[in-house]
C-alpha atoms as a PDB file:
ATOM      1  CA  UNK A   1      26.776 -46.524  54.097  1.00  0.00           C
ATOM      2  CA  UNK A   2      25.148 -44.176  57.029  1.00  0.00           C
ATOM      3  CA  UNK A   3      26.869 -40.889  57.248  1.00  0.00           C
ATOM      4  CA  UNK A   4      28.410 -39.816  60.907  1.00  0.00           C
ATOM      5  CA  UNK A   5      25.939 -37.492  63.030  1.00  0.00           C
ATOM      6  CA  UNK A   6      27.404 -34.059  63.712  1.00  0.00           C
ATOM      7  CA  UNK A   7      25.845 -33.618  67.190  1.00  0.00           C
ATOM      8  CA  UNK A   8      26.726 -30.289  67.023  1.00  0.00           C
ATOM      9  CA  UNK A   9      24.145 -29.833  63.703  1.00  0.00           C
ATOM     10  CA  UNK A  10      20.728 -28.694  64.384  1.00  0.00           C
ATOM     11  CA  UNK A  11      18.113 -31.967  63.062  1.00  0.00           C
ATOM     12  CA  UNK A  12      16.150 -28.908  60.873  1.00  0.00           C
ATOM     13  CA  UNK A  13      19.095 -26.058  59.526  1.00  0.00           C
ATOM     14  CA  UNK A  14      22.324 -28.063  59.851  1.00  0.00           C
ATOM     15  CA  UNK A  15      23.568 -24.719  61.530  1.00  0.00           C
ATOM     16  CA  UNK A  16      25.555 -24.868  64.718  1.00  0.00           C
ATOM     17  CA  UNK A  17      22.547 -26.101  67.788  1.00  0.00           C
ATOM     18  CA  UNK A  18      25.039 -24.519  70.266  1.00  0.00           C
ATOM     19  CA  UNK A  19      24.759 -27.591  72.644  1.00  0.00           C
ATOM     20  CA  UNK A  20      26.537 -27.909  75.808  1.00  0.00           C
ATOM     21  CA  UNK A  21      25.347 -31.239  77.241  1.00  0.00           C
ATOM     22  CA  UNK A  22      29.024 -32.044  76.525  1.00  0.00           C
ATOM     23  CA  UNK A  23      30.240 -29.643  78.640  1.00  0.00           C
ATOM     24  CA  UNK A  24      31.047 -28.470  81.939  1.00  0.00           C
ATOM     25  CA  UNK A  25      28.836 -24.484  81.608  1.00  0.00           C
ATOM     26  CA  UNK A  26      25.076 -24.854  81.544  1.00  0.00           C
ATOM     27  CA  UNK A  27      22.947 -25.371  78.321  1.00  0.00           C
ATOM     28  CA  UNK A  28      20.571 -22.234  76.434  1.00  0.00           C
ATOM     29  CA  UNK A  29      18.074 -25.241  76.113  1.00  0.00           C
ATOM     30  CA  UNK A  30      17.880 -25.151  80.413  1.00  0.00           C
ATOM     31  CA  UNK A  31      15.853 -22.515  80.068  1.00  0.00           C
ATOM     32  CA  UNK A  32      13.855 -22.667  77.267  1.00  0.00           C
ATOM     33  CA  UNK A  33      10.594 -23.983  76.031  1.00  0.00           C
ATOM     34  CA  UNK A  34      10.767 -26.363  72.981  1.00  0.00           C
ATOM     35  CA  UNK A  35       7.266 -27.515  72.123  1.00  0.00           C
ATOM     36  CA  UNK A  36       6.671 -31.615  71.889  1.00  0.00           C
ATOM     37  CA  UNK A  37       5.407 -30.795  68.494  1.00  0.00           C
ATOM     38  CA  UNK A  38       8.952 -29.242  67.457  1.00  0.00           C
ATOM     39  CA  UNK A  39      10.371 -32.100  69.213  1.00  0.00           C
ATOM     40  CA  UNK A  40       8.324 -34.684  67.134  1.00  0.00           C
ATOM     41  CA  UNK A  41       9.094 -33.583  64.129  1.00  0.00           C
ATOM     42  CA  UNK A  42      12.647 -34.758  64.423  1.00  0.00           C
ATOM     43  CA  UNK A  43      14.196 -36.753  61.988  1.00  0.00           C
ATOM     44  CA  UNK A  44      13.907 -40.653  63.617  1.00  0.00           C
ATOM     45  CA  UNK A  45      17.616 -40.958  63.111  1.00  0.00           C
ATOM     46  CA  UNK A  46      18.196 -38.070  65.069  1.00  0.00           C
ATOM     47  CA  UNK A  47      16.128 -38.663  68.155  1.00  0.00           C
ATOM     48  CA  UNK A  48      18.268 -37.591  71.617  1.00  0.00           C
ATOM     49  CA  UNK A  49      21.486 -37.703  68.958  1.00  0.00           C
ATOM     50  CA  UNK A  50      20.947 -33.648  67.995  1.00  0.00           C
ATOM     51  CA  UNK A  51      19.920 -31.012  69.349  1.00  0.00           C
ATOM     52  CA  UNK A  52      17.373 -28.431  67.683  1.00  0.00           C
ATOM     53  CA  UNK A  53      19.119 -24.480  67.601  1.00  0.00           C
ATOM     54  CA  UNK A  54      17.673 -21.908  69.465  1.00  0.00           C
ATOM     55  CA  UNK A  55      16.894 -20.185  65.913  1.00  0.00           C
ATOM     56  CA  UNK A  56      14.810 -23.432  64.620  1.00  0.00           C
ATOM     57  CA  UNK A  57      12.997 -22.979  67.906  1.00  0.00           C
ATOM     58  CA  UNK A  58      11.765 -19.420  67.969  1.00  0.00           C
ATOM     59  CA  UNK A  59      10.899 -19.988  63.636  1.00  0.00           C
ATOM     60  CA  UNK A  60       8.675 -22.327  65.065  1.00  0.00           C
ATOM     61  CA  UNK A  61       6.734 -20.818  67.859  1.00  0.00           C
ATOM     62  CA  UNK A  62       6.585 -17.296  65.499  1.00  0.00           C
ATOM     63  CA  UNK A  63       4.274 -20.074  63.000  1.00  0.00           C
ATOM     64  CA  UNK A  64       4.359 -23.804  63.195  1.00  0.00           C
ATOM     65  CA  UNK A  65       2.202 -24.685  60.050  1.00  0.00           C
ATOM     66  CA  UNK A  66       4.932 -21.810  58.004  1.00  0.00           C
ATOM     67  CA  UNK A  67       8.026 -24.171  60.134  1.00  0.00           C
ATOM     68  CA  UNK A  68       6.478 -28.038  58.498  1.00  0.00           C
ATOM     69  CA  UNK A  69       6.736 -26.463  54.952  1.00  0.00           C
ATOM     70  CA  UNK A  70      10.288 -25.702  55.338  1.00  0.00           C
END
């Protein structure tokens, strides 16, 4: 049996992704630049169903080869 997605889960950490596409106050994510490759790496499952965390994002563009290990 398929467990519920916790939209508000980051794909990578499971830590709070801080998403407001549910809400009425604009997004940290408007602003930023998430790379495709980040992106691409996202669990199939969890394609456009939850959001990666600011904190996933910067890990990555400080090293992406140290971020596939994890």
């Amino acid at each position: 049996m398929n467990e519920p997605i916790d939209q508000s889960r980051c794909p990578f950490c499971q830590n709070k992704n801080a998403c407001m596409a549910e809400s009425t106050e604009v997004c940290w994510c408007v602003n930023a630049v998430i790379p495709s490759e980040l992106i691409a790496l996202v669990p199939e499952e969890l394609i456009n169903k939850s959001c990666i965390c600011n904190n996933c994002v910067a890990l990555f563009l400080q090293d992406p080869e140290k971020f596939n290990l994890q």
